[in-house]
C-alpha atoms as a PDB file:
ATOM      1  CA  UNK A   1      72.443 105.742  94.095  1.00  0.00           C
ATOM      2  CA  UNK A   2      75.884 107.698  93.316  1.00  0.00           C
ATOM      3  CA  UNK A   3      77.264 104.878  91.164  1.00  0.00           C
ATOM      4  CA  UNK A   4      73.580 104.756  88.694  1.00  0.00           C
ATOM      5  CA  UNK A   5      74.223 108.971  88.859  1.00  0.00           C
ATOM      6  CA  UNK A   6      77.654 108.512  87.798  1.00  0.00           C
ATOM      7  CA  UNK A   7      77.064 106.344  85.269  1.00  0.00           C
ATOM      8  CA  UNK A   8      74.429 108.116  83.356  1.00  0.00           C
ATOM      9  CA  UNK A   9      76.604 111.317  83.866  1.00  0.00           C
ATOM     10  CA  UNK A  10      79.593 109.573  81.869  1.00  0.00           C
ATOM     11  CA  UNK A  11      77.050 108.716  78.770  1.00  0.00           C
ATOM     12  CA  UNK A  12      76.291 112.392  78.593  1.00  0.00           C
ATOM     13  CA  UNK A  13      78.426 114.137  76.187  1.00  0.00           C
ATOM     14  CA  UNK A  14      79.823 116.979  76.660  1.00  0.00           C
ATOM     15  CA  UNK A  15      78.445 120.516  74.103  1.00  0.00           C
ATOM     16  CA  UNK A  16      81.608 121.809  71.641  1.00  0.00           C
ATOM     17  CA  UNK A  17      81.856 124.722  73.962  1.00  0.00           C
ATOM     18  CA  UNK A  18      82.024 122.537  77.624  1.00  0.00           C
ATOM     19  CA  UNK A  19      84.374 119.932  76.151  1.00  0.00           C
ATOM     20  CA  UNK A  20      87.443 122.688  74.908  1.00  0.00           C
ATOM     21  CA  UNK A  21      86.455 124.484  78.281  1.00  0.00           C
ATOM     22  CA  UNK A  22      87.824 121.572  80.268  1.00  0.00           C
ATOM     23  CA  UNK A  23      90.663 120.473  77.613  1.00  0.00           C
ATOM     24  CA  UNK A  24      91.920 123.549  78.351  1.00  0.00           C
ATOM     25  CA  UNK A  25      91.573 123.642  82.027  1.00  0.00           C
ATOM     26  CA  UNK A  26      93.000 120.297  82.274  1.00  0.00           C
ATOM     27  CA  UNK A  27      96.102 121.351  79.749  1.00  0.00           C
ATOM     28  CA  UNK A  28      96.663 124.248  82.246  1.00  0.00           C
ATOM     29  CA  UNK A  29      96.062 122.394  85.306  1.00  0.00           C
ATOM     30  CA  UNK A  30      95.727 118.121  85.230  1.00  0.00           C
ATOM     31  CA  UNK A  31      99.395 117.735  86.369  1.00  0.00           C
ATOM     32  CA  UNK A  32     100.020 120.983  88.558  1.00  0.00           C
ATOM     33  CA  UNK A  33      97.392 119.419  90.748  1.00  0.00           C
ATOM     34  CA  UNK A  34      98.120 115.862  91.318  1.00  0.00           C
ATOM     35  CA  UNK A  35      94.742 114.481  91.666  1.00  0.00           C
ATOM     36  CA  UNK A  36      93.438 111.205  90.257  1.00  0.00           C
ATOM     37  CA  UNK A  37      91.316 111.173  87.371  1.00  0.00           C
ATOM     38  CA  UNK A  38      87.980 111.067  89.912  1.00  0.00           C
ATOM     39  CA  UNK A  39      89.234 113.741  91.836  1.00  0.00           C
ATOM     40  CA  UNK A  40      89.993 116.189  88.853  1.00  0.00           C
ATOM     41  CA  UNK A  41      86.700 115.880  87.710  1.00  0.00           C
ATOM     42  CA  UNK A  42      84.972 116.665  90.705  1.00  0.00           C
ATOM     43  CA  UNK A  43      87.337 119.750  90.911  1.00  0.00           C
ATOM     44  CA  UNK A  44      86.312 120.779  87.661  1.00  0.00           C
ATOM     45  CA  UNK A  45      82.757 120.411  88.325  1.00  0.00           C
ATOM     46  CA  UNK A  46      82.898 122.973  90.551  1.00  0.00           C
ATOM     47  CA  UNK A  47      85.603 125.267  89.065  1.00  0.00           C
ATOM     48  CA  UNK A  48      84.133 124.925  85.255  1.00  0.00           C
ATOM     49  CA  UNK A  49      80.186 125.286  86.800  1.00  0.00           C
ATOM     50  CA  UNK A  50      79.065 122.021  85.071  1.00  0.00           C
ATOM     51  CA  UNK A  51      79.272 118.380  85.490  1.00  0.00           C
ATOM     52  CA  UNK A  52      82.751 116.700  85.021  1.00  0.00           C
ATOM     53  CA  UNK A  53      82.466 112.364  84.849  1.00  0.00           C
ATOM     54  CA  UNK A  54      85.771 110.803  84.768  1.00  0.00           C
ATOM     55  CA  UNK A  55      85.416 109.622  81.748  1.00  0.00           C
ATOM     56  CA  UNK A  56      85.237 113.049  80.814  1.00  0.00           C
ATOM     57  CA  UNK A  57      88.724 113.457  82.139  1.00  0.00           C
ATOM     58  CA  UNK A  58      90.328 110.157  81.309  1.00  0.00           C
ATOM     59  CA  UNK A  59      89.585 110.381  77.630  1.00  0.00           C
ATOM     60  CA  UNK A  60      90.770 113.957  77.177  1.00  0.00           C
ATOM     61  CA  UNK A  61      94.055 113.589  79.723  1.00  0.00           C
ATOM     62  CA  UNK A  62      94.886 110.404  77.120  1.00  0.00           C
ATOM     63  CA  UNK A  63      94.323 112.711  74.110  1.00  0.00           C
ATOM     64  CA  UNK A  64      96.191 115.335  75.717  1.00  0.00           C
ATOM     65  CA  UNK A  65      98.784 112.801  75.902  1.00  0.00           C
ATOM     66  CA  UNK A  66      99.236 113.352  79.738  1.00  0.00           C
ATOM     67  CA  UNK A  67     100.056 110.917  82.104  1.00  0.00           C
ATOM     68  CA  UNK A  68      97.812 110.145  85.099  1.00  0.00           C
ATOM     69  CA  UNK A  69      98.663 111.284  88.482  1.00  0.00           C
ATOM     70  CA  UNK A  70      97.562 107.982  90.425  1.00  0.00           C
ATOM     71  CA  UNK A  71      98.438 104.506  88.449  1.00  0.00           C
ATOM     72  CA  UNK A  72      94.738 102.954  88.085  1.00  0.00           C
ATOM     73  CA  UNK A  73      95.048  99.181  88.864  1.00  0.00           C
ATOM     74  CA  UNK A  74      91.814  97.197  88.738  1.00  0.00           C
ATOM     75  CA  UNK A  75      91.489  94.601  91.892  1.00  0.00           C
ATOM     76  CA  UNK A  76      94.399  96.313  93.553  1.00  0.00           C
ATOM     77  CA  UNK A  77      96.404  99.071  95.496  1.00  0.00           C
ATOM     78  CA  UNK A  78      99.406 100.908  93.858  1.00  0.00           C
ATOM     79  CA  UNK A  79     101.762 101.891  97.178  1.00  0.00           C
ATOM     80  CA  UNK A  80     104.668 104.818  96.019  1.00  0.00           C
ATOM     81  CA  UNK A  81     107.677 105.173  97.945  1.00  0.00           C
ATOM     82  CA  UNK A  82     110.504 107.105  97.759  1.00  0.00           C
ATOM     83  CA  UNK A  83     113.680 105.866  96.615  1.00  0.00           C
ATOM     84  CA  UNK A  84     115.620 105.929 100.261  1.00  0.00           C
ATOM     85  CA  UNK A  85     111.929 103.502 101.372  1.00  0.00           C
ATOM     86  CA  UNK A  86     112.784 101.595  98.592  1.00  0.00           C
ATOM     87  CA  UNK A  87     116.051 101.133  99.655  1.00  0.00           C
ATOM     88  CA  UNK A  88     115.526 100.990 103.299  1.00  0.00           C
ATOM     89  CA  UNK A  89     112.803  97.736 102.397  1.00  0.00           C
ATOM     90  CA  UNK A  90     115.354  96.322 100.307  1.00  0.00           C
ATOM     91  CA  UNK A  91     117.998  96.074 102.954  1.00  0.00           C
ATOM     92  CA  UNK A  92     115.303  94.717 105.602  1.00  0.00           C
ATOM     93  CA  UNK A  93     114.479  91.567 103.178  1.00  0.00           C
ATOM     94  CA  UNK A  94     117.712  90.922 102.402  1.00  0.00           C
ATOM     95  CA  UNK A  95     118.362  90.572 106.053  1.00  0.00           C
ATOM     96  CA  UNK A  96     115.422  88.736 106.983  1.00  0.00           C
ATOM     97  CA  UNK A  97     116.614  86.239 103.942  1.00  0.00           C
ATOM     98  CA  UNK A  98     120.411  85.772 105.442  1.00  0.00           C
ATOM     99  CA  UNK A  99     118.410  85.209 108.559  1.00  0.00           C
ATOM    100  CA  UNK A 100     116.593  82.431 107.483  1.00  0.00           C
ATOM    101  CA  UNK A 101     119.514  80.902 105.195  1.00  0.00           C
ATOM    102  CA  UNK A 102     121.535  81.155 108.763  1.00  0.00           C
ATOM    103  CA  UNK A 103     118.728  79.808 110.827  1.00  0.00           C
ATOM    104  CA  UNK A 104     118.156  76.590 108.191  1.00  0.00           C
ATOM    105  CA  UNK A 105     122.549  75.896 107.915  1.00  0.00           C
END
């Protein structure tokens, strides 16, 4: 069962030598990659030869003081868009509200 395998992977600490191995991978590399805390550490799993949990990853990337790539919301979906979507959304609800004020005068 992966989520049993993942969870006694993220009780396993780290040796001295494994943990600065992947602080410094992840200084050099967290951001320039864009990938969610899950998906770093199974990219350094393979790229540091030994296993990566994200909890590995989340509790260095907050000691490193880095931001994470992908917002984590718990029950939910973050959806980016770009400023012009933004924008372009904006104007459609505004014109679906004068539509309805219209409809209802």
């Amino acid at each position: 069962d992966v989520f049993m395998e993942e969870w006694k992977m993220e009780r396993n600490q780290l040796n001295t030598l494994n943990a600065a191995r992947l602080t410094t991978y992840m200084a050099e590399n967290y951001t320039k990659l864009g990938y969610s805390d899950r998906l770093f550490a199974q990219h350094a799993s393979q790229k540091l030869g030994f296993p990566v949990a994200v909890h590995h990853v989340n509790v260095r990337r907050k000691t490193l003081g880095i931001p994470a790539n992908h917002q984590q919301v718990q029950g939910g979906t973050v959806v980016r868009v770009s400023t012009a979507e933004f924008e372009a959304l904006k104007a459609r609800v505004e014109a679906l509200e004068q539509a309805l004020v219209a409809r209802h005068e």
